[in-house]
C-alpha atoms as a PDB file:
ATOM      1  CA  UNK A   1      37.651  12.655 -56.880  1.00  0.00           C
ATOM      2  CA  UNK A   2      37.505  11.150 -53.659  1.00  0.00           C
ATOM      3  CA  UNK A   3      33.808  11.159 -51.586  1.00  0.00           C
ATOM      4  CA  UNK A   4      33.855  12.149 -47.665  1.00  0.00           C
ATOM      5  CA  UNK A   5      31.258  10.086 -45.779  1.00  0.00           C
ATOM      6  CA  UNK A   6      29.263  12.320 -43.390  1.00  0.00           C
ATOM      7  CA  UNK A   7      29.754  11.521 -39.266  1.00  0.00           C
ATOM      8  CA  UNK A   8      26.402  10.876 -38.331  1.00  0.00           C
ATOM      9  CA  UNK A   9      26.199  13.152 -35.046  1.00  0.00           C
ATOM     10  CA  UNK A  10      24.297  11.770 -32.805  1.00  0.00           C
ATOM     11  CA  UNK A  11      22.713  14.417 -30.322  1.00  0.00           C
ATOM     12  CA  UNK A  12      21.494  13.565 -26.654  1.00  0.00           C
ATOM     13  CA  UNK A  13      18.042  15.342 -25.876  1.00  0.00           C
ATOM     14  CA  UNK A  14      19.889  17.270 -23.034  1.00  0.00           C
ATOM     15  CA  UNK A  15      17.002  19.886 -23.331  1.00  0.00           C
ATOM     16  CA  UNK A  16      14.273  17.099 -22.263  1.00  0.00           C
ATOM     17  CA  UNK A  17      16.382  15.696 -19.596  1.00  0.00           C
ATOM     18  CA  UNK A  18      16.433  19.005 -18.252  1.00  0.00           C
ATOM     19  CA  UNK A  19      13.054  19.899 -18.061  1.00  0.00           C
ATOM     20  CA  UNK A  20      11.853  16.375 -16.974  1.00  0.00           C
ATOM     21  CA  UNK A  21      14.126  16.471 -14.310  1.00  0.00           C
ATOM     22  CA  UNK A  22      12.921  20.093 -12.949  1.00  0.00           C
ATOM     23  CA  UNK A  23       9.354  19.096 -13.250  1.00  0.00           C
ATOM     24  CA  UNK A  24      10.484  15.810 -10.738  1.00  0.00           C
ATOM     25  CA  UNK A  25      12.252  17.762  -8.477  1.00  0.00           C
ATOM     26  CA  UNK A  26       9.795  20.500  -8.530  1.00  0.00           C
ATOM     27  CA  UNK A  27       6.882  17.566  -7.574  1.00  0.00           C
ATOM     28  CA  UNK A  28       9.126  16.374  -4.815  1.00  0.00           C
ATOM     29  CA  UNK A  29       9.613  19.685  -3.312  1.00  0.00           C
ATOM     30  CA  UNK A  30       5.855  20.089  -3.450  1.00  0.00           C
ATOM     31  CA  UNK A  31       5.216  17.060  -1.678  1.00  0.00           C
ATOM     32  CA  UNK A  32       7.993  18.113   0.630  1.00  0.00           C
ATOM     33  CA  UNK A  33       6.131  20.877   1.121  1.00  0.00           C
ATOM     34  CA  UNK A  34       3.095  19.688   1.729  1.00  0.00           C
ATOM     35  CA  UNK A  35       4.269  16.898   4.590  1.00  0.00           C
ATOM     36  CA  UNK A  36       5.966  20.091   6.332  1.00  0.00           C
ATOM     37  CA  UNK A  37       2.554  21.824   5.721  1.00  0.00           C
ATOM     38  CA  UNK A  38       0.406  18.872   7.491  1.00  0.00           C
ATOM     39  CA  UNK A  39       2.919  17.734  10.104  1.00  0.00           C
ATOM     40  CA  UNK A  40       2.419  21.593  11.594  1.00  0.00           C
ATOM     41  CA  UNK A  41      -0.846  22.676  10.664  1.00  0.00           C
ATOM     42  CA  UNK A  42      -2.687  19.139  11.519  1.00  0.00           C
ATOM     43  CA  UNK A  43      -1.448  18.946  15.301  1.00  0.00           C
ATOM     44  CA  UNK A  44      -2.311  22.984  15.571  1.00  0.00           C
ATOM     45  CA  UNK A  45      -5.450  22.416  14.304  1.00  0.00           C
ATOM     46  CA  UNK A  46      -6.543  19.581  16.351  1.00  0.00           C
ATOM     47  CA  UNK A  47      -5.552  21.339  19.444  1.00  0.00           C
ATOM     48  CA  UNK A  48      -7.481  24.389  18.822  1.00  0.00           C
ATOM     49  CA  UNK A  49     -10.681  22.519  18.061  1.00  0.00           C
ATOM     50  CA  UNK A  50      -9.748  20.053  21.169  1.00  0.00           C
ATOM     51  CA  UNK A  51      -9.038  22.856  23.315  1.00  0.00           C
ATOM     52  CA  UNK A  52     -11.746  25.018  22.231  1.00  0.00           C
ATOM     53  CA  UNK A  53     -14.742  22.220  23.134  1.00  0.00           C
ATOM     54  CA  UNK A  54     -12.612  20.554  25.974  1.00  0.00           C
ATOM     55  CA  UNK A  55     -15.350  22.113  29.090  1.00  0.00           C
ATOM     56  CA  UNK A  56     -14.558  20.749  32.634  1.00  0.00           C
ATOM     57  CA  UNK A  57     -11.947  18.059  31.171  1.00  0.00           C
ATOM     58  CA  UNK A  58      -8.512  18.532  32.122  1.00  0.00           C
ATOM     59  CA  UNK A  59      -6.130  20.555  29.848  1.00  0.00           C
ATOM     60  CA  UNK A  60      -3.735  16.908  30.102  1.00  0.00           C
ATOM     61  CA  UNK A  61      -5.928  14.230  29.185  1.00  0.00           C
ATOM     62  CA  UNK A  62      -7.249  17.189  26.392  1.00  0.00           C
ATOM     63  CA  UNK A  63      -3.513  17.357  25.205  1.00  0.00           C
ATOM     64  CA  UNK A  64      -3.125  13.596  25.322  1.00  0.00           C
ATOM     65  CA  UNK A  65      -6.017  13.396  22.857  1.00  0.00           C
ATOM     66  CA  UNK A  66      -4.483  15.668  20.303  1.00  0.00           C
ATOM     67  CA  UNK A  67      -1.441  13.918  19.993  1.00  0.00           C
ATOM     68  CA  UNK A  68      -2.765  10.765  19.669  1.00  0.00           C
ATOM     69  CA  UNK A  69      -4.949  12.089  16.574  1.00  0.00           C
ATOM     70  CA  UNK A  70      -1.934  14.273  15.131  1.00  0.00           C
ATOM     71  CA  UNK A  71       0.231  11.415  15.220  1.00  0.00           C
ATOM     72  CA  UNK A  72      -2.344   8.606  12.952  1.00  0.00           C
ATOM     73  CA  UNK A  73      -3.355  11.691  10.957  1.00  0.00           C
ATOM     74  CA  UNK A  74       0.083  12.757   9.739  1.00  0.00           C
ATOM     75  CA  UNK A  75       1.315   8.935   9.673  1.00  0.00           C
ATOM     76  CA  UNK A  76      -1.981   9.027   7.053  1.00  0.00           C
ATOM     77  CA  UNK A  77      -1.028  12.381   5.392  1.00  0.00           C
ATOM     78  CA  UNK A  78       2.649  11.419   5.044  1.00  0.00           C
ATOM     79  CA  UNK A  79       1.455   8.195   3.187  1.00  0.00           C
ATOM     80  CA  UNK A  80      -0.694   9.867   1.118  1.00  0.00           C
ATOM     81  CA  UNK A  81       1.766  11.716  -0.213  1.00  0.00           C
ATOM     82  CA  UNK A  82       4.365   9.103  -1.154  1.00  0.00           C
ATOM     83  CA  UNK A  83       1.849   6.985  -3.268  1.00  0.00           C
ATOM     84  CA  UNK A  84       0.602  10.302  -5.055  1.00  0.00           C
ATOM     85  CA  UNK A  85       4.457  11.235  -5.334  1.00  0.00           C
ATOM     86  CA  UNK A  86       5.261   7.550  -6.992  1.00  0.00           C
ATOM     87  CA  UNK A  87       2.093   7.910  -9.606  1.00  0.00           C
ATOM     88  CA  UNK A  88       3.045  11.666 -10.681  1.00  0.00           C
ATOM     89  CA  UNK A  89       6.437  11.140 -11.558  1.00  0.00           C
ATOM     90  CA  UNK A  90       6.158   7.612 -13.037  1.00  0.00           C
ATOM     91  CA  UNK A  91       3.568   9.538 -15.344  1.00  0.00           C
ATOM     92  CA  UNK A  92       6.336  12.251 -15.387  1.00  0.00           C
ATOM     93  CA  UNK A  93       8.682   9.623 -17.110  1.00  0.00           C
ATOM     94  CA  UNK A  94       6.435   8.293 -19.698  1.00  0.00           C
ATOM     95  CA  UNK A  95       5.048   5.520 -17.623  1.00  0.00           C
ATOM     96  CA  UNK A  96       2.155   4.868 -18.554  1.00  0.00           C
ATOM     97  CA  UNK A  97       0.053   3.996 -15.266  1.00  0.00           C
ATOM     98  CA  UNK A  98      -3.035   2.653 -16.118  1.00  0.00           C
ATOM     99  CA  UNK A  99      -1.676  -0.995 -16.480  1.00  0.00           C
ATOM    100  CA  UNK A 100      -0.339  -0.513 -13.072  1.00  0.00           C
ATOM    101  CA  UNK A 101      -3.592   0.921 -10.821  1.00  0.00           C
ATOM    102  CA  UNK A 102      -5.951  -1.498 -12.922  1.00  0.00           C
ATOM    103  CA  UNK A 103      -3.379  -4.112 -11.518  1.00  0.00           C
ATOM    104  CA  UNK A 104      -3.743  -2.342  -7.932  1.00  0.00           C
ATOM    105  CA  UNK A 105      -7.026  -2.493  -8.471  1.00  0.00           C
ATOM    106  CA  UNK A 106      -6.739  -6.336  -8.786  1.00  0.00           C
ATOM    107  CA  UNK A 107      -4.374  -6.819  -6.210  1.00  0.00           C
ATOM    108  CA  UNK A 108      -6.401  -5.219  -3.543  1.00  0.00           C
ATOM    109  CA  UNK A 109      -9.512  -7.123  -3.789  1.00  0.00           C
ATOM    110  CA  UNK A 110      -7.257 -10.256  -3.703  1.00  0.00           C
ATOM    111  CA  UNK A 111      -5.664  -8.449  -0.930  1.00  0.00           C
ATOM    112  CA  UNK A 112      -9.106  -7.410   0.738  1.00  0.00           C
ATOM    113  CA  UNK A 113     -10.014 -11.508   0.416  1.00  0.00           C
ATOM    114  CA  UNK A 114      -6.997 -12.589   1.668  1.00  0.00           C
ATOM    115  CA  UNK A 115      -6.219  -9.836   4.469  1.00  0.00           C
ATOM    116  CA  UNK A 116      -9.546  -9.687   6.281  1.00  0.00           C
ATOM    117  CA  UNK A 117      -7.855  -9.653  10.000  1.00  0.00           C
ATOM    118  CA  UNK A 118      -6.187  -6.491   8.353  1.00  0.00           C
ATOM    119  CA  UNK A 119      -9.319  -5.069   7.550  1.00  0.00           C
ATOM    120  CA  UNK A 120     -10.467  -6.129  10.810  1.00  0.00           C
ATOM    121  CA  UNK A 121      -7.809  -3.981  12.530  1.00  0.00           C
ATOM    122  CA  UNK A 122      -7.398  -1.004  10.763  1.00  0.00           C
ATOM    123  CA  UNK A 123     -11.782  -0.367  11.010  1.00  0.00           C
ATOM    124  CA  UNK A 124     -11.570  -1.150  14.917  1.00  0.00           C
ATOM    125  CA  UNK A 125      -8.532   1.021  15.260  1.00  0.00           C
ATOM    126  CA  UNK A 126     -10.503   3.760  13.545  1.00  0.00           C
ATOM    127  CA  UNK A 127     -12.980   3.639  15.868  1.00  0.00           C
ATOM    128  CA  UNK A 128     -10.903   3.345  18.916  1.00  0.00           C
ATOM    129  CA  UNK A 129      -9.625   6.892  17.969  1.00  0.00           C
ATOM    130  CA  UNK A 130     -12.469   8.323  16.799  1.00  0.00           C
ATOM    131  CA  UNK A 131     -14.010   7.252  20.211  1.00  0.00           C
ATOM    132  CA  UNK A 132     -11.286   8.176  22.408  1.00  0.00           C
ATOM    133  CA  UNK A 133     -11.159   5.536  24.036  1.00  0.00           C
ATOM    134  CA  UNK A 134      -7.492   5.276  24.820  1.00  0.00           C
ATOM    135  CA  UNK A 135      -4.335   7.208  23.480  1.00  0.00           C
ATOM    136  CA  UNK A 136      -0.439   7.502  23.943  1.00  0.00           C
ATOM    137  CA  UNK A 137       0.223   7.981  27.847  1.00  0.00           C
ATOM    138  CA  UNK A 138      -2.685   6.123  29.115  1.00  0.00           C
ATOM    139  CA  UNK A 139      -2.726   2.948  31.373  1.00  0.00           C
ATOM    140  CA  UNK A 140      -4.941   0.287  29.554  1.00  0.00           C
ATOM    141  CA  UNK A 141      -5.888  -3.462  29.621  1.00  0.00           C
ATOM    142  CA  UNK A 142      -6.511  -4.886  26.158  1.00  0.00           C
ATOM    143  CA  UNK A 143      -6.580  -8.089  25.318  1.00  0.00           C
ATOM    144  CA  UNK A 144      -5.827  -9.670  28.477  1.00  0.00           C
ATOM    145  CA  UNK A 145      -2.368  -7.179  28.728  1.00  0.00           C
ATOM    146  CA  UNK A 146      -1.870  -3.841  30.602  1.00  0.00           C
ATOM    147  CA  UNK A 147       0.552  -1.309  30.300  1.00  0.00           C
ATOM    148  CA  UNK A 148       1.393   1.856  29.423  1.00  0.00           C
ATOM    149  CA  UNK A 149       0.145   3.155  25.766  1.00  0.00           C
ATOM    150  CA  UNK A 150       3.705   4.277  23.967  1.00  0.00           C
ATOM    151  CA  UNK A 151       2.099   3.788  20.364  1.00  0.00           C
ATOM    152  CA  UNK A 152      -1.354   3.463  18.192  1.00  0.00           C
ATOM    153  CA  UNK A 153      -2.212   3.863  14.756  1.00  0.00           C
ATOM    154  CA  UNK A 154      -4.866   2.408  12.695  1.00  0.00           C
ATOM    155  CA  UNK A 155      -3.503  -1.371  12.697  1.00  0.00           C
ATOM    156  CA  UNK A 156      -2.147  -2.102  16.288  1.00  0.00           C
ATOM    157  CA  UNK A 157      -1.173  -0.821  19.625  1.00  0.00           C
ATOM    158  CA  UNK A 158       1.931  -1.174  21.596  1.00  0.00           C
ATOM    159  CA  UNK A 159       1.770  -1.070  25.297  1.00  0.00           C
ATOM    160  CA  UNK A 160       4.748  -1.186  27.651  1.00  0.00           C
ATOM    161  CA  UNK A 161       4.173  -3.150  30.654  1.00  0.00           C
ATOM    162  CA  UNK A 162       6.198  -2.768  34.476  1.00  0.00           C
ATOM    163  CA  UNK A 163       8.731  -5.431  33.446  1.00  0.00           C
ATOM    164  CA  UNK A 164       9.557  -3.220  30.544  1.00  0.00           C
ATOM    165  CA  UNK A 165       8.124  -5.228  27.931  1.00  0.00           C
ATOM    166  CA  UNK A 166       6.578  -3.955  24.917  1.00  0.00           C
ATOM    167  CA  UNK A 167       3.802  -5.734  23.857  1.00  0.00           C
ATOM    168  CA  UNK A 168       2.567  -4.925  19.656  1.00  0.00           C
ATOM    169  CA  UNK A 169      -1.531  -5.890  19.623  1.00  0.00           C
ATOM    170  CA  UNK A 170      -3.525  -5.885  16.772  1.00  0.00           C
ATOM    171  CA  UNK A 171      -6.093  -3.695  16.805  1.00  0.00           C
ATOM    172  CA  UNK A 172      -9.160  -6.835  15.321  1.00  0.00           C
ATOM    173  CA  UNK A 173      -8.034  -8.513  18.733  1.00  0.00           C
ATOM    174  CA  UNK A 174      -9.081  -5.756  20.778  1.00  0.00           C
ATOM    175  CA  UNK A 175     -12.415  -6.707  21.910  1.00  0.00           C
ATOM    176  CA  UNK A 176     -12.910  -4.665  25.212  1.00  0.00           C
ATOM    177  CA  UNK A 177     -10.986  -2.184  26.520  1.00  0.00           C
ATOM    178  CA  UNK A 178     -10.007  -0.742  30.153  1.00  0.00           C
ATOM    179  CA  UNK A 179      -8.609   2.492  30.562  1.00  0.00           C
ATOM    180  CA  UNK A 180      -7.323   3.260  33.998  1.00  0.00           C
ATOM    181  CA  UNK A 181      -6.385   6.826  33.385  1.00  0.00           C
ATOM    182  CA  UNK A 182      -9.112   9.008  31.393  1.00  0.00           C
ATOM    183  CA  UNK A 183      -9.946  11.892  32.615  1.00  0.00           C
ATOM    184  CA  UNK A 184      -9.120  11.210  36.392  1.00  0.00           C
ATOM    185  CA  UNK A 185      -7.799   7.871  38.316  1.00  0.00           C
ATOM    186  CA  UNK A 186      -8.898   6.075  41.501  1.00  0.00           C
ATOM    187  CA  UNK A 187      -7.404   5.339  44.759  1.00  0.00           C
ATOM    188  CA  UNK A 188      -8.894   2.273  46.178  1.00  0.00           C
ATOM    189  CA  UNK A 189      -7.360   0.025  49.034  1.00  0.00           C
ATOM    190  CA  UNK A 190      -8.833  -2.270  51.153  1.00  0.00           C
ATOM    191  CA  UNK A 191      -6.918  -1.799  54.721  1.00  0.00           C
ATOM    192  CA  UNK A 192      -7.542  -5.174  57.029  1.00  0.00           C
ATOM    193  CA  UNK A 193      -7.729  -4.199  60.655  1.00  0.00           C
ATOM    194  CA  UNK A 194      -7.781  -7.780  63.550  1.00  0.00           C
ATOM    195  CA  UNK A 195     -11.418  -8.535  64.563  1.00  0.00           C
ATOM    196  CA  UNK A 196     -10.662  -7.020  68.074  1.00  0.00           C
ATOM    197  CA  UNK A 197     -10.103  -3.425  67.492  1.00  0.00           C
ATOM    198  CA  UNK A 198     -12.573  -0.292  67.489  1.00  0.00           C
ATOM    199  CA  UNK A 199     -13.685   0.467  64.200  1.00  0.00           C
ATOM    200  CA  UNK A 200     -15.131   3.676  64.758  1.00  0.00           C
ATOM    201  CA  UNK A 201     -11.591   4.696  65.973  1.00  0.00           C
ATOM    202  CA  UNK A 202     -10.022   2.751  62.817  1.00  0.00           C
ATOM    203  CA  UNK A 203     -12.245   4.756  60.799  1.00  0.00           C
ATOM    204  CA  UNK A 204     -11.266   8.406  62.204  1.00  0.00           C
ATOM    205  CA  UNK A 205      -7.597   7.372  62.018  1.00  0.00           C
ATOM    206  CA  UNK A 206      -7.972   6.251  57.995  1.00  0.00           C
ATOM    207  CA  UNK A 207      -9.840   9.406  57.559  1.00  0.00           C
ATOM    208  CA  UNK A 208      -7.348  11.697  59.172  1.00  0.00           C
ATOM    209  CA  UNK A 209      -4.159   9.865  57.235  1.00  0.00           C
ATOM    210  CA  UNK A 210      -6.448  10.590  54.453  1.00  0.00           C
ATOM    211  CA  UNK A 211      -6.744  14.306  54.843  1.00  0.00           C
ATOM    212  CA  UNK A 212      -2.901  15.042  55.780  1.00  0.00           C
ATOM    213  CA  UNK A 213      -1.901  13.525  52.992  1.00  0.00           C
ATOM    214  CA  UNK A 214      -4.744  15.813  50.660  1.00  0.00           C
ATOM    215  CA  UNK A 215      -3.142  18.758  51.951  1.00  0.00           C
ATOM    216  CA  UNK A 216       0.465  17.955  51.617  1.00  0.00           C
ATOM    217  CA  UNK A 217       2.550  20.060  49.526  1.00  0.00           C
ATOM    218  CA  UNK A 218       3.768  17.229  47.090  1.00  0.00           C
ATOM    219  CA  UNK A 219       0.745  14.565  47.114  1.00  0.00           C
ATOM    220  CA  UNK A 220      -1.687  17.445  47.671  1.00  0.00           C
ATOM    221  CA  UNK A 221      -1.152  18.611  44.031  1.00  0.00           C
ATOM    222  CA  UNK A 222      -2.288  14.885  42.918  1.00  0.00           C
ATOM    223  CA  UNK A 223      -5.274  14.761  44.632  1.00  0.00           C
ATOM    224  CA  UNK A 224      -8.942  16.132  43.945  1.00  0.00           C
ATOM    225  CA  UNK A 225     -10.450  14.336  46.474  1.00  0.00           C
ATOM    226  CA  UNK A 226      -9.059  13.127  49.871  1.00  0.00           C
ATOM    227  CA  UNK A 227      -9.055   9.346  50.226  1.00  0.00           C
ATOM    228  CA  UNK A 228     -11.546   8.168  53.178  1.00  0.00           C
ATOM    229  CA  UNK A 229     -13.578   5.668  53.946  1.00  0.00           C
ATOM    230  CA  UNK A 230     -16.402   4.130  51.987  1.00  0.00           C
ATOM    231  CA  UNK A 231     -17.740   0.972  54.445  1.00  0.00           C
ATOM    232  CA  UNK A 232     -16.876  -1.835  56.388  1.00  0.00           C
ATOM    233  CA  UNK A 233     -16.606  -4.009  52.987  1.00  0.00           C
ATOM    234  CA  UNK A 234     -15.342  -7.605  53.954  1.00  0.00           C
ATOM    235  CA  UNK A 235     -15.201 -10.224  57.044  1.00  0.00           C
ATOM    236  CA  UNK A 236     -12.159 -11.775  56.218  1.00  0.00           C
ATOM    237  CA  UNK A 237     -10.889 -14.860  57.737  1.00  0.00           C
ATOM    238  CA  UNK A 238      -8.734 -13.610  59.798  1.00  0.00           C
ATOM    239  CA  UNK A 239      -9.792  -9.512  59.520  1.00  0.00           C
ATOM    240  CA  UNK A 240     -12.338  -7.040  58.609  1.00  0.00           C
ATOM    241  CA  UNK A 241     -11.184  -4.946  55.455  1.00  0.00           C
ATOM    242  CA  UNK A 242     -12.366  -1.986  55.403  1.00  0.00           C
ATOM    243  CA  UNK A 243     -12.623  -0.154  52.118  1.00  0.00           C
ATOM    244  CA  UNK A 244     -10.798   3.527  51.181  1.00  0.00           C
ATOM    245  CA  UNK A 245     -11.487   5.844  48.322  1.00  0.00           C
ATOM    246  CA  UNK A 246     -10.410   8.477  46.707  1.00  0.00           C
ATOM    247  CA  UNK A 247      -9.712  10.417  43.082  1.00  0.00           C
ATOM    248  CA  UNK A 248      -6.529  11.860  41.857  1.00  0.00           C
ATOM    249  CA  UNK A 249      -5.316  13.043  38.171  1.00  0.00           C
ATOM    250  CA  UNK A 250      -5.063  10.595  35.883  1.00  0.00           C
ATOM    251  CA  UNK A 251      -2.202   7.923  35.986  1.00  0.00           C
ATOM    252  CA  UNK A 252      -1.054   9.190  39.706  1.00  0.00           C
ATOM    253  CA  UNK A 253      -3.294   6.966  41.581  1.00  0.00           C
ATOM    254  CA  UNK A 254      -0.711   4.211  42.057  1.00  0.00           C
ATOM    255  CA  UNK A 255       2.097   7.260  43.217  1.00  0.00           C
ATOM    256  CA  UNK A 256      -0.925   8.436  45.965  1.00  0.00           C
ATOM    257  CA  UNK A 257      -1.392   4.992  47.116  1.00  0.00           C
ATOM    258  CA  UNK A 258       2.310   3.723  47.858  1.00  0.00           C
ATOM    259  CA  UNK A 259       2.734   6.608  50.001  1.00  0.00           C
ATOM    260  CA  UNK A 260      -1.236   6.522  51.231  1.00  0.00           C
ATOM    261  CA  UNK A 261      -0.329   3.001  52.495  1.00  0.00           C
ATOM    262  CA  UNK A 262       3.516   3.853  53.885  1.00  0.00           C
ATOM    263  CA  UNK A 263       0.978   6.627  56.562  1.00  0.00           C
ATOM    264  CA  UNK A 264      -1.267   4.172  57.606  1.00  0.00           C
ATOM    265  CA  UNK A 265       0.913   1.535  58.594  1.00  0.00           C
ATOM    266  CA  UNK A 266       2.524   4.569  60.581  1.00  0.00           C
ATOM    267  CA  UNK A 267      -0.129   5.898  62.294  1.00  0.00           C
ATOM    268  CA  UNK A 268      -1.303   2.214  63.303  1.00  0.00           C
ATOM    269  CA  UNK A 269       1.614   1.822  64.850  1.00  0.00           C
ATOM    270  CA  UNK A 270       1.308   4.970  66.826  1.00  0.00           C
ATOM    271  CA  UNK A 271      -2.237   4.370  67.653  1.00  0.00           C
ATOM    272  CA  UNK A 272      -1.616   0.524  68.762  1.00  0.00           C
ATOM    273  CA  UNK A 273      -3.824  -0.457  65.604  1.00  0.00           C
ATOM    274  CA  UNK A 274      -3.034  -4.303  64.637  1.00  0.00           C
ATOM    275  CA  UNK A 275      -2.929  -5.668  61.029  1.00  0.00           C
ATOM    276  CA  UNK A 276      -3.466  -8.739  61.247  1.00  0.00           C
ATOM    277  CA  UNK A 277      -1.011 -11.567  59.605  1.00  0.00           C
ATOM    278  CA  UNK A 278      -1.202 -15.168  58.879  1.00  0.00           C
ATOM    279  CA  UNK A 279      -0.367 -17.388  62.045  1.00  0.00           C
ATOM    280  CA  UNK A 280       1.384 -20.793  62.120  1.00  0.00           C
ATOM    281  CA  UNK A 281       1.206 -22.758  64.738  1.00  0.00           C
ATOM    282  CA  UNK A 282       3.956 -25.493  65.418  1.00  0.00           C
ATOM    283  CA  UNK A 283       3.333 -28.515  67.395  1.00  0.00           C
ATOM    284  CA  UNK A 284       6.194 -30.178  68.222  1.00  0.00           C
ATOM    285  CA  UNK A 285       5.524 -34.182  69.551  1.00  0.00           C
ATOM    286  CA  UNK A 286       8.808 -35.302  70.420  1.00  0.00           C
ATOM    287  CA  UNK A 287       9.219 -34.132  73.666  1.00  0.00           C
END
């Protein structure tokens, strides 16, 4: 009688697969979640509480404020959220992850020896947000550069300078900080007038350019207080500069200036006013 050998079916765990799978994708679409969750909420938030405590500041350099701190804290969030994303479904798959953050554990105080200016700039850029003392749309000098803030996080800044450069400084280098736009900006010119002319009369023609330009319709709206004169502030060599000031909202001083300057030469040319120039004289010694 002949014997039939039994086909050894082999079955594929199509059941665990499934169910593995669904528990991944539902993680991922948590986490998805979640990022959607902080990158609306978070910038909300912040500009409620901002908002609510802002006093006399202005609603701008308030709204510049919040979006510097919504950006770093849902760049943080959205971090966050991948390495907890990584760990769940490694442990999902059988992983086991204990070998691994013991070995992260490892690696980061090698890291932490090794990567001190790293250290260096993510603590200083904390506190450079925390403080306020810059954010995205301000004018600033660090570290010997200026330009315009287009970026900041915890580890570095990027500035844009007039040449259209963009500069990427680490935070650690930052030492000292100039911002030429918080909360309001300055107009301040020195205007040379020759050694022969009336001051007094200098002085009421600054102070007049000053106050048309206050209440025009375009510049007006810059201004929130009229550029005049402070003092006679220099004896040149070859002039007396005297010394203008004024305030205007922040980052517009340089816009109030140009055209503060294009009046003034203007009106000293109506009034007969001389700014004086460097002279060169020419001796000629072969006749």
């Amino acid at each position: 009688m002949m014997k039939v050998t039994p086909i050894l079916a082999i079955s594929f765990p199509w059941d665990r697969v499934v169910s593995q799978g669904l528990r991944i994708a539902l993680i991922i679409g948590l986490a998805f979640i979640s990022y959607l969750i902080i990158h609306r909420a978070v910038p909300k938030l912040i500009r409620t509480a901002l908002f609510r405590g802002q006093g006399e500041r202005l609603e701008e350099e308030v709204a510049k404020r919040a979006d510097t701190l919504s950006h770093v804290l849902v760049r943080t969030g959205a971090v966050a959220i991948i390495i907890m994303i990584v760990f769940m479904v490694l442990a999902e798959l059988g992983i086991n992850i204990t070998p691994i953050l013991a070995g992260a554990g490892i690696a980061g105080i090698a890291l932490g020896l090794g990567a001190q200016s790293l250290v260096k700039d993510i603590i200083t850029g904390f506190f450079i947000i925390i403080e306020n003392q810059y954010g995205k749309g301000d004018v600033v000098r660090v570290a010997g550069i200026a330009g315009l803030v287009e970026d900041i996080n915890l580890r570095r800044t990027v500035l844009r300078d007039l040449d259209g450069i963009v500069h990427s400084i680490p935070n650690g280098e930052i030492t000292t900080s100039s911002n030429f736009t918080r909360d309001w900006s300055r107009v301040n010119l020195n205007i040379p007038i020759a050694y022969k002319e009336d001051i007094d009369h200098v002085i009421q023609v600054l102070n007049r350019v000053g106050e048309e330009l206050a209440k025009d319709e375009v510049f007006g709206l810059l201004i929130t207080e009229p550029p005049q004169v402070l003092r006679v502030d220099n004896f040149a060599e070859s002039s007396i500069e005297i010394k203008m000031l004024g305030t205007t909202k922040p980052i517009r001083q340089w816009d109030v200036m140009g055209e503060l300057r294009k009046r003034i030469k203007k009106a000293f040319d109506e009034e007969g006013i001389e700014i004086p120039y460097p002279h060169r004289v020419v001796i000629d010694r072969s006749q």
